[in-house]
C-alpha atoms as a PDB file:
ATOM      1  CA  UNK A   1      14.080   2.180 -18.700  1.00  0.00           C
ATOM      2  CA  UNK A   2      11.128   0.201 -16.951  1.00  0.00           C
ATOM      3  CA  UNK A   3      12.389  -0.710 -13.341  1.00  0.00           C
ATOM      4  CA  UNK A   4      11.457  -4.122 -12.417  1.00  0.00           C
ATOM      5  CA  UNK A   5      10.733  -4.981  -8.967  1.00  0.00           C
ATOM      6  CA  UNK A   6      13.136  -7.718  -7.701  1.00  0.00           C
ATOM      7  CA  UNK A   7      11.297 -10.832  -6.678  1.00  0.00           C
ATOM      8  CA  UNK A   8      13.765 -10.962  -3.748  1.00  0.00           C
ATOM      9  CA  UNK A   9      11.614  -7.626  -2.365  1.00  0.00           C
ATOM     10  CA  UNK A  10       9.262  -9.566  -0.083  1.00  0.00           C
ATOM     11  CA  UNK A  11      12.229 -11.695   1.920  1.00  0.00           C
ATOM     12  CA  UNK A  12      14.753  -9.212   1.504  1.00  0.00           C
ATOM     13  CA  UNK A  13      16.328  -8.046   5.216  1.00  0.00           C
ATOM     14  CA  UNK A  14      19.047  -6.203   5.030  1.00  0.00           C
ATOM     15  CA  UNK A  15      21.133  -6.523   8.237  1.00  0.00           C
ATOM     16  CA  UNK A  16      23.063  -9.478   9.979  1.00  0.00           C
ATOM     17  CA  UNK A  17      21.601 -12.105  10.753  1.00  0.00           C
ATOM     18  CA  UNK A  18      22.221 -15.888  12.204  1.00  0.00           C
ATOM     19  CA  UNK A  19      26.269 -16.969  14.410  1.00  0.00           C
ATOM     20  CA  UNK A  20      28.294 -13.844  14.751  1.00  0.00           C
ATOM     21  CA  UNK A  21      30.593 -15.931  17.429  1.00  0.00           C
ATOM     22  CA  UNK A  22      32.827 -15.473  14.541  1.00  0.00           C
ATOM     23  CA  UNK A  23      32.455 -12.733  12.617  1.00  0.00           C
ATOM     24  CA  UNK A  24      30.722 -12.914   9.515  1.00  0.00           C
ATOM     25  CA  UNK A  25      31.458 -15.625   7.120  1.00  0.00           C
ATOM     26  CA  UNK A  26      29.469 -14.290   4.231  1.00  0.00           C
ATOM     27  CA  UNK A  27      27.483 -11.157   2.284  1.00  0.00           C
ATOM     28  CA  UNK A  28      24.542 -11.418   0.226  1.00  0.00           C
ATOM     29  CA  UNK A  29      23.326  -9.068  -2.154  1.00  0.00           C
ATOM     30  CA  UNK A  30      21.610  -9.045  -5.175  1.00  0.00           C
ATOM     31  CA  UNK A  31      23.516  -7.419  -8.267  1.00  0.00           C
ATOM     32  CA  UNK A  32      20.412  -6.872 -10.723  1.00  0.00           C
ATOM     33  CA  UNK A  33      22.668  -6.293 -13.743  1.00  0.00           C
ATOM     34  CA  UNK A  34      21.603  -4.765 -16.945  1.00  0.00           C
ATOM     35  CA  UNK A  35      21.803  -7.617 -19.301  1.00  0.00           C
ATOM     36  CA  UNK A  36      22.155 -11.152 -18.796  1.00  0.00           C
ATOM     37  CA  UNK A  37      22.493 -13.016 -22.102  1.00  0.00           C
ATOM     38  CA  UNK A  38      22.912 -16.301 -23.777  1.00  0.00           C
ATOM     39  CA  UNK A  39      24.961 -16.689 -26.743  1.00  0.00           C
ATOM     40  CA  UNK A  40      24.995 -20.352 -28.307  1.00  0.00           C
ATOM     41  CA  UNK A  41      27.375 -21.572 -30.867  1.00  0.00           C
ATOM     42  CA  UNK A  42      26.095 -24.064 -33.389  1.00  0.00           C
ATOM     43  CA  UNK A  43      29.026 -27.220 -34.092  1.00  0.00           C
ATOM     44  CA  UNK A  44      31.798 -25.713 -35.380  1.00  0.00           C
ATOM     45  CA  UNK A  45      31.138 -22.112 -34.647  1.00  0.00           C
ATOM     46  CA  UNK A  46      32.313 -21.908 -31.116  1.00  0.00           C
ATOM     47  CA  UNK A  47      35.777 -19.922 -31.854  1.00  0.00           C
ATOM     48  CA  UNK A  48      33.707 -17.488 -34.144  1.00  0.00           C
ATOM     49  CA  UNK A  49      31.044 -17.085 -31.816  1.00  0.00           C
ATOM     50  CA  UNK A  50      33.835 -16.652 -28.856  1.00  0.00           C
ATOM     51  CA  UNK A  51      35.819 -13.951 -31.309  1.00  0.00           C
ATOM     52  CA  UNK A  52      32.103 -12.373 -31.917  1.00  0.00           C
ATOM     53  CA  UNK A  53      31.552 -11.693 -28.208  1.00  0.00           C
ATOM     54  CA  UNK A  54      35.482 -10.083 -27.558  1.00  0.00           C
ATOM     55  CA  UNK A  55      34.381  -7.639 -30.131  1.00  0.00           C
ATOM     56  CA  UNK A  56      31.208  -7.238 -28.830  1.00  0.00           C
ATOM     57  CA  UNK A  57      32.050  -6.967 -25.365  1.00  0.00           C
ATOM     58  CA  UNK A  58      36.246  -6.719 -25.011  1.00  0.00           C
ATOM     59  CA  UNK A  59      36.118 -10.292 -22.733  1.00  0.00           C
ATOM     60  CA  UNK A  60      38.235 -12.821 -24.074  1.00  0.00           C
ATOM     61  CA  UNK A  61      36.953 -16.018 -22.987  1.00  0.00           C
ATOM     62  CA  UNK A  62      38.860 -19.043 -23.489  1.00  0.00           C
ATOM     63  CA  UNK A  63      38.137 -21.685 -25.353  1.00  0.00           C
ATOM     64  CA  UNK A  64      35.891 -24.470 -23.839  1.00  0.00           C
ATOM     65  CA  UNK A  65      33.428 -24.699 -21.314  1.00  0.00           C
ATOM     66  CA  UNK A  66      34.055 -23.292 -17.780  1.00  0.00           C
ATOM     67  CA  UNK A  67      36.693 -20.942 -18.855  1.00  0.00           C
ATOM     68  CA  UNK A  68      35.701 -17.131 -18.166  1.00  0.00           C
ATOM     69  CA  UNK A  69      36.524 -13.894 -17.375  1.00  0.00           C
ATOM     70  CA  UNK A  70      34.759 -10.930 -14.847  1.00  0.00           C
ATOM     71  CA  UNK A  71      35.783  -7.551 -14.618  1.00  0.00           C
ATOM     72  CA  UNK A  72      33.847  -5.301 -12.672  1.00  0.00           C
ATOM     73  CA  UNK A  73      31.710  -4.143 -15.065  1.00  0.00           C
ATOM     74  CA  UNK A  74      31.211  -7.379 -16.944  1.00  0.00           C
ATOM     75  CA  UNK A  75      31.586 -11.203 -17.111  1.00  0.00           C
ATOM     76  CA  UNK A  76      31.266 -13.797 -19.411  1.00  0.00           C
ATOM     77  CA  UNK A  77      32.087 -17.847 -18.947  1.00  0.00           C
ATOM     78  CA  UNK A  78      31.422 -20.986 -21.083  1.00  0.00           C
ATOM     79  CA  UNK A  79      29.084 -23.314 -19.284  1.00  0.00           C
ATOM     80  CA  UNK A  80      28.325 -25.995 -22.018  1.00  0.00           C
ATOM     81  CA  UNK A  81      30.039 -26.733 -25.025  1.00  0.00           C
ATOM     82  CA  UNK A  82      29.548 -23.889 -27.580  1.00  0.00           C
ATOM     83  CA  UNK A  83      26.817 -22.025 -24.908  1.00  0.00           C
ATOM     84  CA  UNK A  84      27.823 -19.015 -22.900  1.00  0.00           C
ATOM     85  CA  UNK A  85      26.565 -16.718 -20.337  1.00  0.00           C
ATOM     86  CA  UNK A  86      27.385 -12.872 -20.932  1.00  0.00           C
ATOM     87  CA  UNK A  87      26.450 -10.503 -18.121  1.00  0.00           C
ATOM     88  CA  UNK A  88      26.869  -6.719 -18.306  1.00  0.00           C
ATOM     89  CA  UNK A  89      25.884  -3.529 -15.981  1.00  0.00           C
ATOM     90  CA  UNK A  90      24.527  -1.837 -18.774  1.00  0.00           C
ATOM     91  CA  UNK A  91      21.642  -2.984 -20.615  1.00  0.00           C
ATOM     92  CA  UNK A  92      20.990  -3.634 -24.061  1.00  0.00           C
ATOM     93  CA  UNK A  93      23.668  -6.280 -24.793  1.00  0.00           C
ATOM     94  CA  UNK A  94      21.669  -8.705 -26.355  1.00  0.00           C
ATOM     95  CA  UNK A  95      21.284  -6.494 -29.444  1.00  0.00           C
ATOM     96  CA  UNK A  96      24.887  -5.555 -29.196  1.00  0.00           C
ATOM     97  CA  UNK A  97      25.496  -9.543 -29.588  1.00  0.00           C
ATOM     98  CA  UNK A  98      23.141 -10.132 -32.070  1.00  0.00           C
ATOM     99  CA  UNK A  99      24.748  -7.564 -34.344  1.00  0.00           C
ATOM    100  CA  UNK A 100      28.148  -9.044 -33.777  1.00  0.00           C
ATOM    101  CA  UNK A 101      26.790 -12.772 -33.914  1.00  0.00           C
ATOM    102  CA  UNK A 102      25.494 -13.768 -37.464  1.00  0.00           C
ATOM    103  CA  UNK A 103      22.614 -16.531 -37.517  1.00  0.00           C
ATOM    104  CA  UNK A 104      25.085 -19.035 -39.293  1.00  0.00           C
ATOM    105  CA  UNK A 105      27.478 -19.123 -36.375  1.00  0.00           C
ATOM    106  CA  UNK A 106      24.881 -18.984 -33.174  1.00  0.00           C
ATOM    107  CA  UNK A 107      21.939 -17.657 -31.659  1.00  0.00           C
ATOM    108  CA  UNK A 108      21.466 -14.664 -28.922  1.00  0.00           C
ATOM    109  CA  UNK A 109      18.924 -15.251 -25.977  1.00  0.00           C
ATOM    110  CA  UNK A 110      17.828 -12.085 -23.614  1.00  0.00           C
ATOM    111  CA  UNK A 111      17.469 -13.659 -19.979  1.00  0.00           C
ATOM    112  CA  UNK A 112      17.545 -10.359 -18.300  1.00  0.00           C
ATOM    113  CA  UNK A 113      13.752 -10.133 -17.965  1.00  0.00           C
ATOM    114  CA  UNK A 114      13.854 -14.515 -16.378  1.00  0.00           C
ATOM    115  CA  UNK A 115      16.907 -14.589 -14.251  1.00  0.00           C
ATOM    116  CA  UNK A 116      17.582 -12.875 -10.866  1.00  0.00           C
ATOM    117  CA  UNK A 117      21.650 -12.160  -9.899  1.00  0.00           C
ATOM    118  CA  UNK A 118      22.427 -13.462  -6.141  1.00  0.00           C
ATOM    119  CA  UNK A 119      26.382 -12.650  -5.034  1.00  0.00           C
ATOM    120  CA  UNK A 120      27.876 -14.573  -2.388  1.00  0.00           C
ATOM    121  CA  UNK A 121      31.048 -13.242  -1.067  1.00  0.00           C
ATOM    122  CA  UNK A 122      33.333 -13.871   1.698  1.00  0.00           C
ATOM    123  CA  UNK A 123      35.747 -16.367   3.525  1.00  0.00           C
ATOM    124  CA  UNK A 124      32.914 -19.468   4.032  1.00  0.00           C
ATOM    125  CA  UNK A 125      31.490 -18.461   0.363  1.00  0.00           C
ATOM    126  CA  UNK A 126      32.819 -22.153  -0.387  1.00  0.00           C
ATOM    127  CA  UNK A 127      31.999 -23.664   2.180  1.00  0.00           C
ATOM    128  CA  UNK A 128      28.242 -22.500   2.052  1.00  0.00           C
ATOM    129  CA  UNK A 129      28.027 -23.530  -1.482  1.00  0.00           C
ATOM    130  CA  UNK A 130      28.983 -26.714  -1.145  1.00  0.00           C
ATOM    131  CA  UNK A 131      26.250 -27.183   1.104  1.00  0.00           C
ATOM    132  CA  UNK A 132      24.000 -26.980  -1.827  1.00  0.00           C
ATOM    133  CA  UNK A 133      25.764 -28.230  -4.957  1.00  0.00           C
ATOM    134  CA  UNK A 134      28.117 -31.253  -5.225  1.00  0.00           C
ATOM    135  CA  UNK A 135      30.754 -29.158  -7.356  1.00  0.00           C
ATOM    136  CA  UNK A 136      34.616 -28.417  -5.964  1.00  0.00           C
ATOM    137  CA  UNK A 137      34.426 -24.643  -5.309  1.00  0.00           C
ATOM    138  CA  UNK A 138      37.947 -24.620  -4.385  1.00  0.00           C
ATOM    139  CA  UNK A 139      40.341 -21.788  -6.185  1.00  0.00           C
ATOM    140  CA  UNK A 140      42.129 -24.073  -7.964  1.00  0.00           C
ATOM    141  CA  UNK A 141      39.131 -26.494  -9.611  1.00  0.00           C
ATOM    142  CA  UNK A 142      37.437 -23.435  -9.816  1.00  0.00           C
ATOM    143  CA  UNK A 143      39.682 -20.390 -10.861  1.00  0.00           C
ATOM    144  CA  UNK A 144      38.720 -17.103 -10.833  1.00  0.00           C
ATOM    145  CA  UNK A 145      36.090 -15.968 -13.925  1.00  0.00           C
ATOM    146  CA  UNK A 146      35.520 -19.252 -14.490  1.00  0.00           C
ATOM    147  CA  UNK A 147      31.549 -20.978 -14.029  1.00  0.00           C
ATOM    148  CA  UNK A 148      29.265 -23.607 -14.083  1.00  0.00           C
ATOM    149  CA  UNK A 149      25.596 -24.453 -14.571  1.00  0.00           C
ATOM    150  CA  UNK A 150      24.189 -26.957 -11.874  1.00  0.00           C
ATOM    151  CA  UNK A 151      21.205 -27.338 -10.239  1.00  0.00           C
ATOM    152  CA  UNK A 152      20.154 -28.275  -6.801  1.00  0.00           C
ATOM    153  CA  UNK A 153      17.014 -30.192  -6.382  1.00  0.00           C
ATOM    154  CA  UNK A 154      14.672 -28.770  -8.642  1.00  0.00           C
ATOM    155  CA  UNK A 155      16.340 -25.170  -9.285  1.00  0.00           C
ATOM    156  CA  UNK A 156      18.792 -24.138 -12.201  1.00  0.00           C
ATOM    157  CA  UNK A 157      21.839 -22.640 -11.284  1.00  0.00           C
ATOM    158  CA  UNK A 158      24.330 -20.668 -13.310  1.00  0.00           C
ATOM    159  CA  UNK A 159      27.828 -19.777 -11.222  1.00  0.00           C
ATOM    160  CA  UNK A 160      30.405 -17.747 -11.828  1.00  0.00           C
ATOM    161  CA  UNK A 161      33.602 -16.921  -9.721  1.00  0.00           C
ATOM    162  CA  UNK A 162      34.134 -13.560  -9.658  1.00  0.00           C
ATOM    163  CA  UNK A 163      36.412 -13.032  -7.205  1.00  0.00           C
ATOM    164  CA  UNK A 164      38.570 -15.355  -4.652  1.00  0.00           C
ATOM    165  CA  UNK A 165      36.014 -15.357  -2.142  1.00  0.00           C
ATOM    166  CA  UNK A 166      33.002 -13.760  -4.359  1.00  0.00           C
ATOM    167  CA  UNK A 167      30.467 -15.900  -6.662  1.00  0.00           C
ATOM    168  CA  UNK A 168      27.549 -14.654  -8.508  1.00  0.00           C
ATOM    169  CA  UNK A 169      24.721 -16.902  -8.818  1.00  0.00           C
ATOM    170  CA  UNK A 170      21.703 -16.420 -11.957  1.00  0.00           C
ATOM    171  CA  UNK A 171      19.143 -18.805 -11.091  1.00  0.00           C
ATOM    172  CA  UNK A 172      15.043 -18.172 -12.672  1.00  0.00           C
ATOM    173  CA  UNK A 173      13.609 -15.417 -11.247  1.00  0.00           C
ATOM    174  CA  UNK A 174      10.409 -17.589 -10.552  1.00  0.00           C
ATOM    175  CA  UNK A 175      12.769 -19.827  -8.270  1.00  0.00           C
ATOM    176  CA  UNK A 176      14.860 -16.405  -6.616  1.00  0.00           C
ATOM    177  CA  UNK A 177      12.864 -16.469  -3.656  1.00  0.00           C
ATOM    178  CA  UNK A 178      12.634 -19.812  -2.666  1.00  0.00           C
ATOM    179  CA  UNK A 179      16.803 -20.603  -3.548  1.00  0.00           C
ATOM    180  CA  UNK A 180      16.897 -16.963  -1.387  1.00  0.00           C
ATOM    181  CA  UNK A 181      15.354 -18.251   1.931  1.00  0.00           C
ATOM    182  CA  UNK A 182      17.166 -21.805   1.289  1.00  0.00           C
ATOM    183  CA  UNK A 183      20.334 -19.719   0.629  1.00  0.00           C
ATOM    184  CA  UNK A 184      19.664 -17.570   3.400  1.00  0.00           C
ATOM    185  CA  UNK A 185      19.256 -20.653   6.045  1.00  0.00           C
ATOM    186  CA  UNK A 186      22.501 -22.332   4.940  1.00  0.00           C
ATOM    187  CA  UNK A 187      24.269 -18.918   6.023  1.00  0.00           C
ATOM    188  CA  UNK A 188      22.896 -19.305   9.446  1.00  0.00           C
ATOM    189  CA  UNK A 189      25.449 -21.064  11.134  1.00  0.00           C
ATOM    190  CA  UNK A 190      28.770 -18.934   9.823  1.00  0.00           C
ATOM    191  CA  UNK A 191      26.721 -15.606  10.168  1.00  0.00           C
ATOM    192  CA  UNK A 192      26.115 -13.719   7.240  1.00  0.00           C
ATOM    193  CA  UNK A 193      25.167  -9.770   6.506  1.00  0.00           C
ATOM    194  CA  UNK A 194      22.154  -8.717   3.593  1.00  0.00           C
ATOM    195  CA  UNK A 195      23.337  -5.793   1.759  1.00  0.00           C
END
């Protein structure tokens, strides 16, 4: 395994930083899973390509975008119709998918190598979130395991809940920096630790 420096490593302080008056409102970390993969169904496929990736992984995802599950270990959710976002600790789960995907039902993409993993956790996770993106991060319009893709400005986001107060964010690893620092100054205010 080739270890691949994080682009985070240049603005990365662990520590606590900005309002502490109180307590902290939020923890950022980077995850750096294994794999991070994109499985697409072609029209009509979806519920074999959604059965393909429970064998492949043991995640039943629901039908539809937006649905999901996350375990500990791994996560999956539906963030288009028929296109999914598969994350595991361990790598090599794109060519565990494309075994268990045939090319007449869908198609297997490898991000691991283009996306970066940011997690957001805590009691103003929300709240700092919603700074950015104009999406309803509340528990019930967005239940936990479930995601979406969004952007703000410019930069591609991928969110999933993992967790009532806990979201992991996959945005380009060319953009990680930049959302980092942006991410990083909308913590200011509710105080926010870098682990």
């Amino acid at each position: 395994m080739v270890e691949m420096l994080s682009p985070l490593q240049p603005v990365w302080r662990p520590g606590s930083h900005g309002n502490f008056a109180d307590g902290v409102g939020v923890v950022l970390s980077e995850t750096q899973p294994g794999s991070i993969v994109q499985a697409a169904a072609w029209p009509g496929s979806e519920r074999a390509v959604i059965a393909a990736i429970k064998t492949a992984t043991g995640l039943s995802l629901p039908d539809g975008a937006g649905g999901g599950v996350a375990t500990e270990a791994k996560a999956a959710f539906g963030f288009a119709p028929g296109r999914f976002l598969i994350v595991a600790d361990d790598e090599g789960l794109a060519d565990t998918l494309v075994q268990a995907i045939p090319i007449s039902d869908g198609t297997v993409t490898d991000l691991s190598h283009g996306r970066t993993a940011i997690r957001i956790a805590g009691v103003k996770a929300e709240w700092v979130l919603q700074k950015f993106f104009a999406v309803d991060f509340s528990l019930p319009a967005l239940p936990v395991g479930s995601g979406i893709s969004t952007n703000h400005h410019d930069i591609f986001a991928q969110i999933q809940r993992t967790g009532p107060d806990r979201f992991d964010l996959y945005v380009f690893r060319s953009f990680a920096r930049s959302f980092w620092k942006m991410l990083c100054h909308g913590c200011d205010e509710v105080g926010y630790e870098v682990r």
